[in-house]
C-alpha atoms as a PDB file:
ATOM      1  CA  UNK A   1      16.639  -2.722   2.190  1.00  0.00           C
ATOM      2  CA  UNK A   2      14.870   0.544   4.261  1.00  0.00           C
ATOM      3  CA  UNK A   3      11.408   0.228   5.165  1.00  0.00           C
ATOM      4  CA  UNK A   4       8.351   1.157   3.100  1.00  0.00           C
ATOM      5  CA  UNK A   5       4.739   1.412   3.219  1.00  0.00           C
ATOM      6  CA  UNK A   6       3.642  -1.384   0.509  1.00  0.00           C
ATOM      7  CA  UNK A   7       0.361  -0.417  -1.209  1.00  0.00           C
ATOM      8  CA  UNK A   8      -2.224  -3.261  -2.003  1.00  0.00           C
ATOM      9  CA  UNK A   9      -0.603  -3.344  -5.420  1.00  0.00           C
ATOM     10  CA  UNK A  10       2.915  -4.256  -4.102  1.00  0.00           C
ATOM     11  CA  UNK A  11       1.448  -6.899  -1.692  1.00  0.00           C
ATOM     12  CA  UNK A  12      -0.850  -8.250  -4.496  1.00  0.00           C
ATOM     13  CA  UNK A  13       1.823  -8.094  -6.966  1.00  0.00           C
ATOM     14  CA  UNK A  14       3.783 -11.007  -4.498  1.00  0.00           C
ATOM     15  CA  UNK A  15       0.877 -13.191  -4.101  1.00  0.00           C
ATOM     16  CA  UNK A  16       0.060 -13.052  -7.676  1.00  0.00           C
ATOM     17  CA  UNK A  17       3.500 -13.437  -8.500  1.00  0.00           C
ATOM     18  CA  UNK A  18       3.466 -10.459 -11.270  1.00  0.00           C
ATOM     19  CA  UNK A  19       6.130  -8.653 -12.399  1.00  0.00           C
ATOM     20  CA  UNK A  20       8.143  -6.631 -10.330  1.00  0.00           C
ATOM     21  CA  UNK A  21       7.294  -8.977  -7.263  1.00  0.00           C
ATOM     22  CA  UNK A  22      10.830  -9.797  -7.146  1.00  0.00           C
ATOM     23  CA  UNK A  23      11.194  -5.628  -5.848  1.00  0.00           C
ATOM     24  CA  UNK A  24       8.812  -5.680  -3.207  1.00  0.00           C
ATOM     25  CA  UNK A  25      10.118  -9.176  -1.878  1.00  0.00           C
ATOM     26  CA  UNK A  26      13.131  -7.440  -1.086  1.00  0.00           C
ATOM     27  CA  UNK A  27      11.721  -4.886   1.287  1.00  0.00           C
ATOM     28  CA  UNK A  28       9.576  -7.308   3.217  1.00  0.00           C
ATOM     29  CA  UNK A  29      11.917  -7.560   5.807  1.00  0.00           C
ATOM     30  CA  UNK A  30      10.564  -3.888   6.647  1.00  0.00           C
ATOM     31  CA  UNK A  31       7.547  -3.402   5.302  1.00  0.00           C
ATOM     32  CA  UNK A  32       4.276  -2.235   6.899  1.00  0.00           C
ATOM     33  CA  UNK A  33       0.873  -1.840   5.536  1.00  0.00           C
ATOM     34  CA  UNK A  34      -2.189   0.478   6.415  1.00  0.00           C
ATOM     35  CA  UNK A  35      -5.334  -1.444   7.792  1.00  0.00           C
ATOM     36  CA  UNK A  36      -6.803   0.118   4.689  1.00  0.00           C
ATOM     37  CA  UNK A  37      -4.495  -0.815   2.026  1.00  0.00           C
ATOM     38  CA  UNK A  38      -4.763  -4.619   4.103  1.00  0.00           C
ATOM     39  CA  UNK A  39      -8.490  -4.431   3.396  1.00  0.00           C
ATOM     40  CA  UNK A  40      -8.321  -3.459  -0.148  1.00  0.00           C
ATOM     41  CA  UNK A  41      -5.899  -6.733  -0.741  1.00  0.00           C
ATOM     42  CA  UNK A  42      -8.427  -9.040   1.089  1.00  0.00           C
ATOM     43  CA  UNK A  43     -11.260  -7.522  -0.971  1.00  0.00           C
ATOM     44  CA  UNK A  44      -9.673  -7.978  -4.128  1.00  0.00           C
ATOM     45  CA  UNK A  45      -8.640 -11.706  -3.256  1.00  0.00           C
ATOM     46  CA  UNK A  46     -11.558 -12.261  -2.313  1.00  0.00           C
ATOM     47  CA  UNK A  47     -13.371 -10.908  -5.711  1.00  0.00           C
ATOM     48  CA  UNK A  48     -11.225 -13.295  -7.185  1.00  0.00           C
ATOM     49  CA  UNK A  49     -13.045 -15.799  -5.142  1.00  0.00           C
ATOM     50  CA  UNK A  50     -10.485 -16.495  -2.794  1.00  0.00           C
ATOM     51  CA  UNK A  51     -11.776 -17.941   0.374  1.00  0.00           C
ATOM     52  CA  UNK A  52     -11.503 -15.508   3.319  1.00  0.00           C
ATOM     53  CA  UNK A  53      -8.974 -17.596   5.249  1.00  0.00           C
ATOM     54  CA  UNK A  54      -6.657 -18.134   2.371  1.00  0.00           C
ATOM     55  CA  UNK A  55      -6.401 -15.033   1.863  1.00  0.00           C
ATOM     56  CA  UNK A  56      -5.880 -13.935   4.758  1.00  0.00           C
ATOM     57  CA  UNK A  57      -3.100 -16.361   5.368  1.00  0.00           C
ATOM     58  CA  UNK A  58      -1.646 -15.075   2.417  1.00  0.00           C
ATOM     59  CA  UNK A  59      -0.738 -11.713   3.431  1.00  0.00           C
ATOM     60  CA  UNK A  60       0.041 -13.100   6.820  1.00  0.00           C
ATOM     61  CA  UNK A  61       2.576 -15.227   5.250  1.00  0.00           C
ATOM     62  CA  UNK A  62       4.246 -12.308   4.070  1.00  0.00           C
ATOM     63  CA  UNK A  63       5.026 -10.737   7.467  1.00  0.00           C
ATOM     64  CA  UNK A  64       4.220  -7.309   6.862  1.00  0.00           C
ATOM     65  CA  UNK A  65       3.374  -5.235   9.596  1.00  0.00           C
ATOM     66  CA  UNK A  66      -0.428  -3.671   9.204  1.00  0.00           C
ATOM     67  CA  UNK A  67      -0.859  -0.528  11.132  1.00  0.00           C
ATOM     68  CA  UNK A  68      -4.080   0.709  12.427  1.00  0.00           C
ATOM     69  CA  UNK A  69      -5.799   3.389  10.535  1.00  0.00           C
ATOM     70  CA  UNK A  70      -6.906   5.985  13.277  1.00  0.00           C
ATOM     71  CA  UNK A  71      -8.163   9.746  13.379  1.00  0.00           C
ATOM     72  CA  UNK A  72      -4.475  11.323  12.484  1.00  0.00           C
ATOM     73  CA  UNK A  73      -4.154   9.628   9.246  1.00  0.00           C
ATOM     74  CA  UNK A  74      -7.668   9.843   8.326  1.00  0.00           C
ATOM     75  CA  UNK A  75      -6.935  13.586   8.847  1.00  0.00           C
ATOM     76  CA  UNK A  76      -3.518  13.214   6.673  1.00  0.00           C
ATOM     77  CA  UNK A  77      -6.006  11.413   4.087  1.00  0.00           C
ATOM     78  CA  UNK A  78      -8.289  14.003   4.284  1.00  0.00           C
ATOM     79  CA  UNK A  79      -5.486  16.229   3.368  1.00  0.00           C
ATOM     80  CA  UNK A  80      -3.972  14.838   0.561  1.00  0.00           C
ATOM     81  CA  UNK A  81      -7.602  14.853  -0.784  1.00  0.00           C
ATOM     82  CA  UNK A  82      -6.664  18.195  -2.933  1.00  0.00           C
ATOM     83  CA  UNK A  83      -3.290  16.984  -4.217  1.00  0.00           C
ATOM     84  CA  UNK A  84      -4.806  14.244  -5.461  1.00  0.00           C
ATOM     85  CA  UNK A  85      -8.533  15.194  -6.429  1.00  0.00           C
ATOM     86  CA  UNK A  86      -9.335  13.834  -9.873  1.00  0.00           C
ATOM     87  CA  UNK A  87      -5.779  12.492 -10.497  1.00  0.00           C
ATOM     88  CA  UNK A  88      -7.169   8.521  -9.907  1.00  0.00           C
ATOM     89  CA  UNK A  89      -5.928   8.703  -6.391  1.00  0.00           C
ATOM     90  CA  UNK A  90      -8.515   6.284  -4.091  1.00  0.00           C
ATOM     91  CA  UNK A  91      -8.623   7.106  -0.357  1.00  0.00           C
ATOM     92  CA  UNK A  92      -6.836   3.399   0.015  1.00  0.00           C
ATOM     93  CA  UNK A  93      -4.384   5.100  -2.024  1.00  0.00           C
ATOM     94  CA  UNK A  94      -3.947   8.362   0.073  1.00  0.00           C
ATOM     95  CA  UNK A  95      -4.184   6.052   3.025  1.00  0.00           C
ATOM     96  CA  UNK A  96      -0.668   4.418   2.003  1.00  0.00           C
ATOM     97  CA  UNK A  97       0.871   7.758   0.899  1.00  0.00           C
ATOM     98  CA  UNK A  98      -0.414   8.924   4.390  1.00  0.00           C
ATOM     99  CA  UNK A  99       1.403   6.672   6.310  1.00  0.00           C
ATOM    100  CA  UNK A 100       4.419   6.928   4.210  1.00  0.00           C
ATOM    101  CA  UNK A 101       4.477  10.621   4.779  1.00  0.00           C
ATOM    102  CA  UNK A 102       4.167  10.032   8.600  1.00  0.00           C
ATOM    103  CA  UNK A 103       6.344   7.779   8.876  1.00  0.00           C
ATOM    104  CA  UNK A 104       8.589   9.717   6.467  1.00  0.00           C
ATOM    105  CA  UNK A 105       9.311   6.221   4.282  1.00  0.00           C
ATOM    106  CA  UNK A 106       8.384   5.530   0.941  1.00  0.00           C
ATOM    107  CA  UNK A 107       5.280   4.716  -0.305  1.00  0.00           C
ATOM    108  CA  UNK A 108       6.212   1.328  -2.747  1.00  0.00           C
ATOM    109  CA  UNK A 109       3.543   0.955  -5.389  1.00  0.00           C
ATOM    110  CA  UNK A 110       2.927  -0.304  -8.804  1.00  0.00           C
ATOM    111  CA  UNK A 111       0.931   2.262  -9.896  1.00  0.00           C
ATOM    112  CA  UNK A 112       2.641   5.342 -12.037  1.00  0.00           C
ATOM    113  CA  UNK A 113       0.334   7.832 -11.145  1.00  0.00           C
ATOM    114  CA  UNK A 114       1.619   8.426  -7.908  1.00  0.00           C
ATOM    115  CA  UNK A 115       5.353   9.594  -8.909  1.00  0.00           C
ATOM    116  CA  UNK A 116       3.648  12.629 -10.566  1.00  0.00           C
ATOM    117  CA  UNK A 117       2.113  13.849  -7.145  1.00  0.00           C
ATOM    118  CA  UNK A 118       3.523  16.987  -5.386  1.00  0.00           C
ATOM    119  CA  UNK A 119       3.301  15.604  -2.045  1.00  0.00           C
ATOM    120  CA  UNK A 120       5.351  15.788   1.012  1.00  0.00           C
ATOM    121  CA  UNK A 121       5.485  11.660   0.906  1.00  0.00           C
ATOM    122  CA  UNK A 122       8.049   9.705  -0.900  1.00  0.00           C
ATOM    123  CA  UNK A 123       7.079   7.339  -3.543  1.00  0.00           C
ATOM    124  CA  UNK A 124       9.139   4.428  -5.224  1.00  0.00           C
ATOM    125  CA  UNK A 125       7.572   2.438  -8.062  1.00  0.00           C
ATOM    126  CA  UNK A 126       8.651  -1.599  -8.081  1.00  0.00           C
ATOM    127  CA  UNK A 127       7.537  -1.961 -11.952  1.00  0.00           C
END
């Protein structure tokens, strides 16, 4: 399969083993991850009281490359901020659809939302 940017949903969608998981298993091979998107998985783990190292070993397990969040995609965030204004777009969100767009690969999510956008980035939906 190509490679993707995997939003927190895709990567927690594997862990969790919820539907669609199957999808996003399949791109692994290829996959990369913002440092955001990475932090919102490990914060959301964690909420569901999942020790720190566990859950850290569990997206390590995965083998998905996390790319550092510096000052040109925060710009490409800030960017997408009218696109996406009151459309239930996060920044972690625009952060993945960022990256996607700069690395002109699709953005793989769960969420539905997204494949409404009118945005330069490419979106594929695993559920």
């Amino acid at each position: 399969m190509s490679a993707v940017v995997l939003d927190a949903s895709a990567v927690l969608a594997v862990i969790n083993g919820e539907p669609g998981a199957d999808t996003v298993i399949a791109s692994l091979s290829d996959a990369r991850i913002c440092a955001v998107n990475y932090a919102e998985v490990i914060s959301k783990l964690v909420d569901k009281h999942v020790e720190l190292s566990d859950a850290l070993d569990a997206v390590t397990k995965l083998g998905v490359s996390i790319v550092d969040f510096d000052a040109d995609l925060a710009a490409s965030v800030g960017a997408l901020r009218p696109a996406t204004k009151g459309r239930g777009i996060s920044l972690a969100d625009r952060a993945c659809l960022a990256l996607a767009g700069r690395d002109g690969i699709p953005a793989l999510t769960g969420d539905r939302r997204w494949a409404s956008l009118s945005i330069a980035a490419q979106v594929r939906l695993f559920r």
